[in-house]
Protein backbone atom coordinates (compact mmCIF):
# COMPACT_ATOMS: atom_id res chain seq x y z
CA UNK A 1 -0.41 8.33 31.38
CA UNK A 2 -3.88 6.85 32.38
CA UNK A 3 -3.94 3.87 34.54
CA UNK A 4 -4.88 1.38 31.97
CA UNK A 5 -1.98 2.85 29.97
CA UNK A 6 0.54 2.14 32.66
CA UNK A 7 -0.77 -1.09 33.86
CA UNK A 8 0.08 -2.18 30.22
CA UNK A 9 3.00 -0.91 29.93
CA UNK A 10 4.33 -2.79 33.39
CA UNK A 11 2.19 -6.36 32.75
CA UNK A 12 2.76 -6.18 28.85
CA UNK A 13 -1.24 -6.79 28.51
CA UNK A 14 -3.30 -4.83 26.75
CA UNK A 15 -6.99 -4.12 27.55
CA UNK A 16 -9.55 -6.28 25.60
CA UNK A 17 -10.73 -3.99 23.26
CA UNK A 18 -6.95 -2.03 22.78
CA UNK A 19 -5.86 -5.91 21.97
CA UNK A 20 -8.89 -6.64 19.63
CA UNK A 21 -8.06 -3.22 17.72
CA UNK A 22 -4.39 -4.64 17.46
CA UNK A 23 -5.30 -8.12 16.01
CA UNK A 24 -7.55 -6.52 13.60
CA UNK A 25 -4.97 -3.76 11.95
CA UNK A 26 -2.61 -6.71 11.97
CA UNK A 27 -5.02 -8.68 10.19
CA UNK A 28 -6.16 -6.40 7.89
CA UNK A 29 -2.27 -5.82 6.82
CA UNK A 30 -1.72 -9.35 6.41
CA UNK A 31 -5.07 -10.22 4.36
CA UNK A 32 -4.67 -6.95 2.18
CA UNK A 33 -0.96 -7.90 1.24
CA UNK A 34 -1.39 -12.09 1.00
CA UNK A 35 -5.55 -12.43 0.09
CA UNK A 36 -7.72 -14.94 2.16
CA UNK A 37 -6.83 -17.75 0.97
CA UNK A 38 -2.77 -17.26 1.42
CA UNK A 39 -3.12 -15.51 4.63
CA UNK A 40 -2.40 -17.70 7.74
CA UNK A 41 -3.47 -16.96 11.70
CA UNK A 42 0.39 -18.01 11.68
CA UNK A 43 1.13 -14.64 10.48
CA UNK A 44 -1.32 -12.87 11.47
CA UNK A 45 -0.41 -13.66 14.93
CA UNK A 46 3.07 -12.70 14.14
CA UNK A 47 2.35 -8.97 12.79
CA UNK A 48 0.45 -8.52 15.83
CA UNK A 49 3.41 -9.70 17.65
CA UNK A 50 1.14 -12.06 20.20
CA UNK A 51 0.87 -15.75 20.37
CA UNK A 52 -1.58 -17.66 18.59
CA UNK A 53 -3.49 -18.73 22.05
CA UNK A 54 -4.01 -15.53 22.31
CA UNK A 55 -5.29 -14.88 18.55
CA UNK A 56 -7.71 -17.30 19.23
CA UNK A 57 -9.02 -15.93 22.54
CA UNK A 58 -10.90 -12.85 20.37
CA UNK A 59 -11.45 -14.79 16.97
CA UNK A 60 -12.48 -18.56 16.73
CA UNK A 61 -10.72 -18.74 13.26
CA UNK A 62 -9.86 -16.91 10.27
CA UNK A 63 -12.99 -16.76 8.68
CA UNK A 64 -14.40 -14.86 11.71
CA UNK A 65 -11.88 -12.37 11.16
CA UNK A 66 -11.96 -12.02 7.83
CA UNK A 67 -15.74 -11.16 8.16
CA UNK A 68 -15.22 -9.08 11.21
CA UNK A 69 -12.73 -6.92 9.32
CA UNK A 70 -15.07 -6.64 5.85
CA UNK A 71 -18.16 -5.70 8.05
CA UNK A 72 -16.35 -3.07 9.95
CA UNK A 73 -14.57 -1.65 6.09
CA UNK A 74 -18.35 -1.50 4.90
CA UNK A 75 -19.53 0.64 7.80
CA UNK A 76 -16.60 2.91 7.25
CA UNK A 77 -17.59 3.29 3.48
CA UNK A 78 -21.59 3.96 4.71
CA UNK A 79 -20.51 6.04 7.31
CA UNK A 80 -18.78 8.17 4.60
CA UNK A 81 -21.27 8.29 2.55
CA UNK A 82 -24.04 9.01 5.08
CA UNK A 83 -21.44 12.22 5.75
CA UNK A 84 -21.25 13.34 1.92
CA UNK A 85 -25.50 13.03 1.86
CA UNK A 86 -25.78 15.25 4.96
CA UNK A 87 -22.82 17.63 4.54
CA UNK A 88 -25.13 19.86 2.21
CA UNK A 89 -28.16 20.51 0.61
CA UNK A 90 -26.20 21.91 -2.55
CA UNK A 91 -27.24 18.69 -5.14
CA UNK A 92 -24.17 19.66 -7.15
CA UNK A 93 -21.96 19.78 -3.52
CA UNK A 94 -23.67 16.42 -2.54
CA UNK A 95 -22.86 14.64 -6.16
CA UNK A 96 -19.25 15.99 -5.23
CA UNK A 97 -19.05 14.97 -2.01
CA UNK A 98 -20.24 11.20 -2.27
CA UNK A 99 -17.16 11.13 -5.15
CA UNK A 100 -15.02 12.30 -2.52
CA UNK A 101 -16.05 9.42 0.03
CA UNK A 102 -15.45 6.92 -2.61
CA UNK A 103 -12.19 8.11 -3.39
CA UNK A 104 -11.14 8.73 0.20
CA UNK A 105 -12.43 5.37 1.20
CA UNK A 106 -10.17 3.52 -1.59
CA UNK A 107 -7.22 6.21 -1.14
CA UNK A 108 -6.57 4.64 2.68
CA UNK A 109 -3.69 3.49 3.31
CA UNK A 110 -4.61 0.38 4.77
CA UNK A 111 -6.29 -0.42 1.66
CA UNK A 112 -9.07 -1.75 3.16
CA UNK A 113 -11.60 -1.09 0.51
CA UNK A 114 -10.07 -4.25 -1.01
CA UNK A 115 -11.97 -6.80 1.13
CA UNK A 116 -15.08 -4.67 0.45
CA UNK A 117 -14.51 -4.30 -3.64
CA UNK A 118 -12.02 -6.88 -4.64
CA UNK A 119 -12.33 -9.44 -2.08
CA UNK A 120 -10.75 -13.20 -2.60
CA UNK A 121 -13.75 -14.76 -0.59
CA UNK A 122 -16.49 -13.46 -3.03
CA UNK A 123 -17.71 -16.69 -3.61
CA UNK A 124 -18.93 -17.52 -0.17
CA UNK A 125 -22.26 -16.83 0.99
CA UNK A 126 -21.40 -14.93 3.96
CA UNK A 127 -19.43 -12.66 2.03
CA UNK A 128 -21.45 -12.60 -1.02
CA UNK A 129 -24.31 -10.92 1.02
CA UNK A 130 -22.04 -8.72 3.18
CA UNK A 131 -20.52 -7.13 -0.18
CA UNK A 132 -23.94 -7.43 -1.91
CA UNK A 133 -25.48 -5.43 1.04
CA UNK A 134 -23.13 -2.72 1.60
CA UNK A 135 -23.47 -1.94 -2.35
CA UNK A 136 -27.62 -1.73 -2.25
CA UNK A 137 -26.87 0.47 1.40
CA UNK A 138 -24.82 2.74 -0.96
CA UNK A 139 -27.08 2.60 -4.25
CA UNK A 140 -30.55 3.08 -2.01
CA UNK A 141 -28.69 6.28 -0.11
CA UNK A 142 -28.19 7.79 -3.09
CA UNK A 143 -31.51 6.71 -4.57
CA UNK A 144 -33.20 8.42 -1.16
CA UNK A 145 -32.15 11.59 -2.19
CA UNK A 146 -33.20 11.25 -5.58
CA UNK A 147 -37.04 10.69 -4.60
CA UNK A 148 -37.26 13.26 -2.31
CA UNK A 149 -35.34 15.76 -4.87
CA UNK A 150 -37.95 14.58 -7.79
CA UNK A 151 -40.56 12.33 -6.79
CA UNK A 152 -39.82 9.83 -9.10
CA UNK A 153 -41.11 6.13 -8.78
CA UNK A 154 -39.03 4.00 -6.67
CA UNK A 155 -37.68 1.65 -8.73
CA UNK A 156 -36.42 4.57 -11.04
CA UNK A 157 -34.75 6.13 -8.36
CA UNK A 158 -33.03 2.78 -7.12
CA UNK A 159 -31.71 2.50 -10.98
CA UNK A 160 -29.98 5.57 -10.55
CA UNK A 161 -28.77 5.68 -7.35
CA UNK A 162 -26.99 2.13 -8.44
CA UNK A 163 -25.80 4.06 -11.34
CA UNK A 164 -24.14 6.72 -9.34
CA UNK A 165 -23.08 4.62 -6.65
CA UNK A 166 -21.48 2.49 -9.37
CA UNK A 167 -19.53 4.92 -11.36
CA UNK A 168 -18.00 6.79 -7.80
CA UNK A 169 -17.29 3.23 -6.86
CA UNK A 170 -15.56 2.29 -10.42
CA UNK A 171 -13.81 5.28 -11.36
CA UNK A 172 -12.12 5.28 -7.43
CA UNK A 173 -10.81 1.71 -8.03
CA UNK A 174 -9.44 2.85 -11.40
CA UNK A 175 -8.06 5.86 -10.01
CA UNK A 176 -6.52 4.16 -7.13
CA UNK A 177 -4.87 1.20 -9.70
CA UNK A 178 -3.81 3.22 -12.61
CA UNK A 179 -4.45 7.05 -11.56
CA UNK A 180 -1.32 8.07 -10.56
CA UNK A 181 -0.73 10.78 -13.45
CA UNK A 182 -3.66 12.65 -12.02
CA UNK A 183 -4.42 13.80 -8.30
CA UNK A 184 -7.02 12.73 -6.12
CA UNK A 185 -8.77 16.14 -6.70
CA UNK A 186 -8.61 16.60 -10.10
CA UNK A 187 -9.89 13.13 -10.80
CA UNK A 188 -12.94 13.67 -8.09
CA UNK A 189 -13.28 16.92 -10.21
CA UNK A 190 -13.60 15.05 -13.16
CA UNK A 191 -15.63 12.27 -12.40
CA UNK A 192 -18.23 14.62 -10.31
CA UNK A 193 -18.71 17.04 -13.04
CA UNK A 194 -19.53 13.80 -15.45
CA UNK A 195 -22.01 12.58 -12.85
CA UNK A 196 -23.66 15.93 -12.28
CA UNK A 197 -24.06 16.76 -15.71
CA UNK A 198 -26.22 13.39 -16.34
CA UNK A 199 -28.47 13.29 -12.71
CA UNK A 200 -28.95 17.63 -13.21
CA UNK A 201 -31.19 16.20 -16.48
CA UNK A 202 -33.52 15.17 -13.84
CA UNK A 203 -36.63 17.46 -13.32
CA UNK A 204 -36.98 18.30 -9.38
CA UNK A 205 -39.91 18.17 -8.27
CA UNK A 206 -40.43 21.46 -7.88
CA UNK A 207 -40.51 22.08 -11.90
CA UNK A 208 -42.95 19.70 -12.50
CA UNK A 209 -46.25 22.10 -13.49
């Protein structure tokens, strides 16, 4: 046991960071299961097992962790994604592989894709953008590999980077709501065999004369 382990363990305190990790997952549980708007630091507090004084010592409010929590779930789904894009060079593999973060991203069990994809708070600026931002992060990762692949203008490969990054992102929510009659395999099978067999219609740019 390290020292910061058993210092906890006799005081009961927790180091800042170790106690910030707790108040988040306890969080996230509690705005997952009731939305934003239902969700009180009452309970959050409570699933953390911690007093609200100290709930409010790391977040000012609920908003602030609401929008700590959705900024760290986008960076999870990027940092996916920036995984499938580099885990190959295969364009086939790498149409597979960003299905797979999409579906693994939505398949976890603390279901924190919802704040990302189906949150309450949509119509507030500061969410608005977040949501809006991690989507066009997705779309223009995507869309990177598309121009250097073919070459094609800009705005053409932003269009279909969207379009990829839209159907992964569909077809996982789908899956993950009414999927259960097919596995997470077969349906990232599926859906990345569809995908291929549209973006493979795309002349590389090495077989343009």
């Amino acid at each position: 046991m390290s020292p910061i382990d058993d210092s906890a363990r006799r005081t009961g305190r927790l180091p800042r960071t170790a106690r910030r990790r707790q108040l988040l997952d306890a969080a996230l549980a509690v705005f997952v299961a009731q939305g934003y708007h239902a969700a009180a630091m009452d309970d959050i507090a409570e699933k953390a097992g911690v007093s609200k004084p100290v709930l409010y010592q790391h977040f000012p409010g609920k908003r602030e962790l609401y929008l700590a929590l959705l900024d760290e779930s986008a960076e999870s789904l990027l940092a996916a994604l920036r995984g499938a894009m580099a885990s190959t060079t295969d364009n086939k593999a790498r149409v597979k592989a960003t299905v797979r973060a999409y579906y693994g991203f939505v398949s976890d069990d603390t279901g924190a894709f919802r704040l990302v994809f189906e949150s309450d708070l949509i119509g507030e600026p500061e969410v608005r953008e977040r949501v809006d931002s991690v989507g066009r992060k997705c779309a223009d990762m995507i869309a990177g590999v598309i121009a250097e692949d073919t070459g094609l203008p800009e705005a053409e490969c932003r269009l279909l980077g969207a379009g990829l990054a839209g159907v992964a992102q569909v077809t996982a929510r789908s899956w993950t709501t009414n999927g259960e009659s097919i596995g997470r395999d077969d349906a990232i099978e599926l859906v990345s065999s569809l995908m291929w067999r549209g973006i493979k219609g795309v002349p590389l740019r090495h077989d343009h004369p």
